[in-house]
C-alpha atoms as a PDB file:
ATOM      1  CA  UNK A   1      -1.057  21.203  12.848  1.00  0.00           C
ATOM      2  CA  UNK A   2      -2.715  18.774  15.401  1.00  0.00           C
ATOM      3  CA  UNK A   3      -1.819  15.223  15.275  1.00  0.00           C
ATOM      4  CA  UNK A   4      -5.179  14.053  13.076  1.00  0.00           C
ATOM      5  CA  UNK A   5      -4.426  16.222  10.434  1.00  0.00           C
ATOM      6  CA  UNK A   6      -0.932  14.930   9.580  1.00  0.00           C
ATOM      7  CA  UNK A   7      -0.178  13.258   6.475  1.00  0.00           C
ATOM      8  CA  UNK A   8       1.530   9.468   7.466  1.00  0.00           C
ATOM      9  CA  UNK A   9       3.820   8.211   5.391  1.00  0.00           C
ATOM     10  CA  UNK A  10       2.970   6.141   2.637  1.00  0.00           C
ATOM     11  CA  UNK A  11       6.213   3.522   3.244  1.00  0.00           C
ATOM     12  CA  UNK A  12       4.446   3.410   7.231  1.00  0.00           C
ATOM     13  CA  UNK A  13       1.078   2.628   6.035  1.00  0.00           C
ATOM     14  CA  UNK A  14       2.128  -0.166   3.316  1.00  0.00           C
ATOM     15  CA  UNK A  15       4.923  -1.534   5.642  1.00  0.00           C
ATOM     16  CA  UNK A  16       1.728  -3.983   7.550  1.00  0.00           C
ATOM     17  CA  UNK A  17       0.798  -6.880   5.964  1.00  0.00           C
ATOM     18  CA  UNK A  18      -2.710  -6.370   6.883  1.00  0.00           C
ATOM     19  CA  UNK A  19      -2.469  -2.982   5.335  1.00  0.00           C
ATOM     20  CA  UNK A  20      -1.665  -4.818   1.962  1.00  0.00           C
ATOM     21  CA  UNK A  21      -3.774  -6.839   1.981  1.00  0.00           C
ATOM     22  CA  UNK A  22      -6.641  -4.450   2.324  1.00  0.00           C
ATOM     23  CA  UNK A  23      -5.291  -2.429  -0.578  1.00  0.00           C
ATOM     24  CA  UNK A  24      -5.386  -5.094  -2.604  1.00  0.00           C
ATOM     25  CA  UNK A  25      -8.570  -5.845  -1.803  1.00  0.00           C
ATOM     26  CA  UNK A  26     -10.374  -2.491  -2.219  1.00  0.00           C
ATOM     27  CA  UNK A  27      -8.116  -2.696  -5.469  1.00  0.00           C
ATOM     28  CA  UNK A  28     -10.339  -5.561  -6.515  1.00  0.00           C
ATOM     29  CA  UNK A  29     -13.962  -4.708  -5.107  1.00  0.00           C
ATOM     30  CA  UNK A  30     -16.174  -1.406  -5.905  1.00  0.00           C
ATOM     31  CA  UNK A  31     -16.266   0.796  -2.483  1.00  0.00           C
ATOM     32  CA  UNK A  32     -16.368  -2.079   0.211  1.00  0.00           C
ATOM     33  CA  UNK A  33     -17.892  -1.334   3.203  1.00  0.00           C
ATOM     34  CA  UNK A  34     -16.327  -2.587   6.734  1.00  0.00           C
ATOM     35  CA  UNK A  35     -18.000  -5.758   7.054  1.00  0.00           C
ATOM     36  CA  UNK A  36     -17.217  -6.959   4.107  1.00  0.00           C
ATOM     37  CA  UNK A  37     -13.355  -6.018   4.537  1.00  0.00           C
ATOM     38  CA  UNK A  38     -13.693  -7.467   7.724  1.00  0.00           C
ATOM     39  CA  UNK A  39     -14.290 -11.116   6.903  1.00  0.00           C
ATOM     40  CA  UNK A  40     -11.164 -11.064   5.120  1.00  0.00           C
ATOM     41  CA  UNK A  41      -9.419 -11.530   8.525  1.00  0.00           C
ATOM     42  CA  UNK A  42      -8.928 -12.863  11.816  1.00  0.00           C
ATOM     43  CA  UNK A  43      -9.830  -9.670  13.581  1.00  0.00           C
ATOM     44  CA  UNK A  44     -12.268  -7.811  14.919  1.00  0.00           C
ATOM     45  CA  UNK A  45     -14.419  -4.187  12.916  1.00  0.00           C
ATOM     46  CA  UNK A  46     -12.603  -2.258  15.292  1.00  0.00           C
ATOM     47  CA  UNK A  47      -8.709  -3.472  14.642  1.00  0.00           C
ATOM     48  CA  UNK A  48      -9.789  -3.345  10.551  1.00  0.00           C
ATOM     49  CA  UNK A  49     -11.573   0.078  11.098  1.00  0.00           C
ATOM     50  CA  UNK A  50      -7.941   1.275  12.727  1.00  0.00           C
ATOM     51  CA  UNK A  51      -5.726  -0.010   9.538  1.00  0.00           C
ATOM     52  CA  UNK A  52      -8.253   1.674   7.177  1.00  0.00           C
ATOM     53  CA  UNK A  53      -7.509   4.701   9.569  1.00  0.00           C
ATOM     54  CA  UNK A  54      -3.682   4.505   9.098  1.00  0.00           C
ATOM     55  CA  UNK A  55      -4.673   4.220   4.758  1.00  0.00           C
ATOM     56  CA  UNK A  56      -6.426   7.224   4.849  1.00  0.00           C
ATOM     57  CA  UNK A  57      -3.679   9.072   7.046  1.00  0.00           C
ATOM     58  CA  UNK A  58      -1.376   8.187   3.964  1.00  0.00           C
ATOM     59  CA  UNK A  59      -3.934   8.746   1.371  1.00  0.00           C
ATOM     60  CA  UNK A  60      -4.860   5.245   0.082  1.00  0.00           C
ATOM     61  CA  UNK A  61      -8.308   5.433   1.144  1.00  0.00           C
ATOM     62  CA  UNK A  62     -11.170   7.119   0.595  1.00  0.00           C
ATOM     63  CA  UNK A  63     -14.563   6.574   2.311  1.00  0.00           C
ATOM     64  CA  UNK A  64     -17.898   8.347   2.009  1.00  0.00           C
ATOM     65  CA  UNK A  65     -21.104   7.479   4.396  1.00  0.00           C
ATOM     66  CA  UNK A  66     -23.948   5.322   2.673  1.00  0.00           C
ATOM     67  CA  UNK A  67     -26.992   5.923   4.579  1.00  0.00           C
ATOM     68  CA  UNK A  68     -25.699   3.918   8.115  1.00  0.00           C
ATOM     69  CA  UNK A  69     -22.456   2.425   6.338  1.00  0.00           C
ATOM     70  CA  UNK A  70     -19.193   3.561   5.759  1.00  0.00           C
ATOM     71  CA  UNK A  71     -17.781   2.225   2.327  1.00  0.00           C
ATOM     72  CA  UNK A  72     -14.113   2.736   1.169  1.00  0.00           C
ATOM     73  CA  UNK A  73     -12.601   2.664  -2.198  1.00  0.00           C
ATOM     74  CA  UNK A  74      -8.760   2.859  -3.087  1.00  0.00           C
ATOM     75  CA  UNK A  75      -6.927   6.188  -3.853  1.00  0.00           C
ATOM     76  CA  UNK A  76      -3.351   4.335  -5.412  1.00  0.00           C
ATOM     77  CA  UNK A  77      -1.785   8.039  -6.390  1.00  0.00           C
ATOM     78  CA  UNK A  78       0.103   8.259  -3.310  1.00  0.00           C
ATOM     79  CA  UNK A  79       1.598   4.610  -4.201  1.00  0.00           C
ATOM     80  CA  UNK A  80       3.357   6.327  -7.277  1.00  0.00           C
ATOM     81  CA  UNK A  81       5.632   7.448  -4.369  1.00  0.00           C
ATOM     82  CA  UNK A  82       6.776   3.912  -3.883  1.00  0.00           C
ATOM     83  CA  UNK A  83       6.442   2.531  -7.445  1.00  0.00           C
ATOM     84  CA  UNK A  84       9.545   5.817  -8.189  1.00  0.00           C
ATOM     85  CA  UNK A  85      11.570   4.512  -5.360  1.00  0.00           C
ATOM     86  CA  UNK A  86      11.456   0.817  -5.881  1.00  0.00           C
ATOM     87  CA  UNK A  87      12.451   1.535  -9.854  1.00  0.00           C
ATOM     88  CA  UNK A  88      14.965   3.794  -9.014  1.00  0.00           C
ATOM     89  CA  UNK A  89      16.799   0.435  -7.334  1.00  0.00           C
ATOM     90  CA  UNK A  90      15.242  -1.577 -10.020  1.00  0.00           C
ATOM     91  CA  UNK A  91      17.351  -0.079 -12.561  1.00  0.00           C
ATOM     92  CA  UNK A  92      20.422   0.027  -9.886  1.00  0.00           C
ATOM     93  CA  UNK A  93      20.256  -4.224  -9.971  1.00  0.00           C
ATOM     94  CA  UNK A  94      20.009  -4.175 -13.779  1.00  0.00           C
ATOM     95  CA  UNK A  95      22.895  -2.044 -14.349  1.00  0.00           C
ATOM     96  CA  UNK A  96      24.940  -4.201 -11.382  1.00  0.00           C
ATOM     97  CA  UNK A  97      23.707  -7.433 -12.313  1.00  0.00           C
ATOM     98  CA  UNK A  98      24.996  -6.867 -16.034  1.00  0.00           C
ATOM     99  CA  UNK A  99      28.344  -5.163 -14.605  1.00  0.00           C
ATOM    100  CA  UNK A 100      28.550  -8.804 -12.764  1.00  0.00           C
ATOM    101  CA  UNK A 101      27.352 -10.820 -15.858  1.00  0.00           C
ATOM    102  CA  UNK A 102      30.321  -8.731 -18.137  1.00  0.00           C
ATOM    103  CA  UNK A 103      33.099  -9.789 -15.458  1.00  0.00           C
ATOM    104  CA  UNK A 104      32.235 -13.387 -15.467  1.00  0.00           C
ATOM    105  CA  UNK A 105      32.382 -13.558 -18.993  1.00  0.00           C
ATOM    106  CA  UNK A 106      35.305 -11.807 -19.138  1.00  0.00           C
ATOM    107  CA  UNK A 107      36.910 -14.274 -16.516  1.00  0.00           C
ATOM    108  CA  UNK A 108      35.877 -17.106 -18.406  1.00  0.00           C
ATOM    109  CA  UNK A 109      38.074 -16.120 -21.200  1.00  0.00           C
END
């Protein structure tokens, strides 16, 4: 499998803040194209165009060709990945937190 054709990791690609940022916006607008992600930040086309590269590795984004433009639209599916892992420890606090909460009131009598 060459390099291009890997899958990245969808903890890598969510790990930037810029990253987030640009789900969250394609979350909220109907298949952006680059420009108008682009004003969004204090970068250049070209350093967007390579987070929107490292989305797509993971499978976040989708984009499709509009006459000259490239517009992009949010795939979340592969964030179910993360949503399963952060509730997994979700429900390891709760269960702790009300261990901890049962001790204290037991200490207090």
């Amino acid at each position: 499998m060459s390099e291009n054709n890997h899958m990245r990791d969808v903890f890598d690609a969510i790990a930037d803040p810029t990253r987030r940022t640009l789900i969250r916006l394609l979350a909220e607008a109907e298949e952006p194209p680059l420009h108008e992600l682009t004003v969004h930040f204090e970068m250049g086309r070209t350093a967007v165009s390579k987070h929107l590269t490292i989305l797509k590795e993971a499978g976040l984004v989708l984009d499709r060709k509009v006459g000259r433009e490239t517009r992009f639209r949010l795939n979340a599916s592969p964030l179910q990945e993360v949503q399963d892992w952060v509730g997994f420890y979700s429900k390891f606090w709760t269960t702790n937190m009300l261990r901890l909460k049962q001790f204290l009131e037991e200490e207090e009598e």
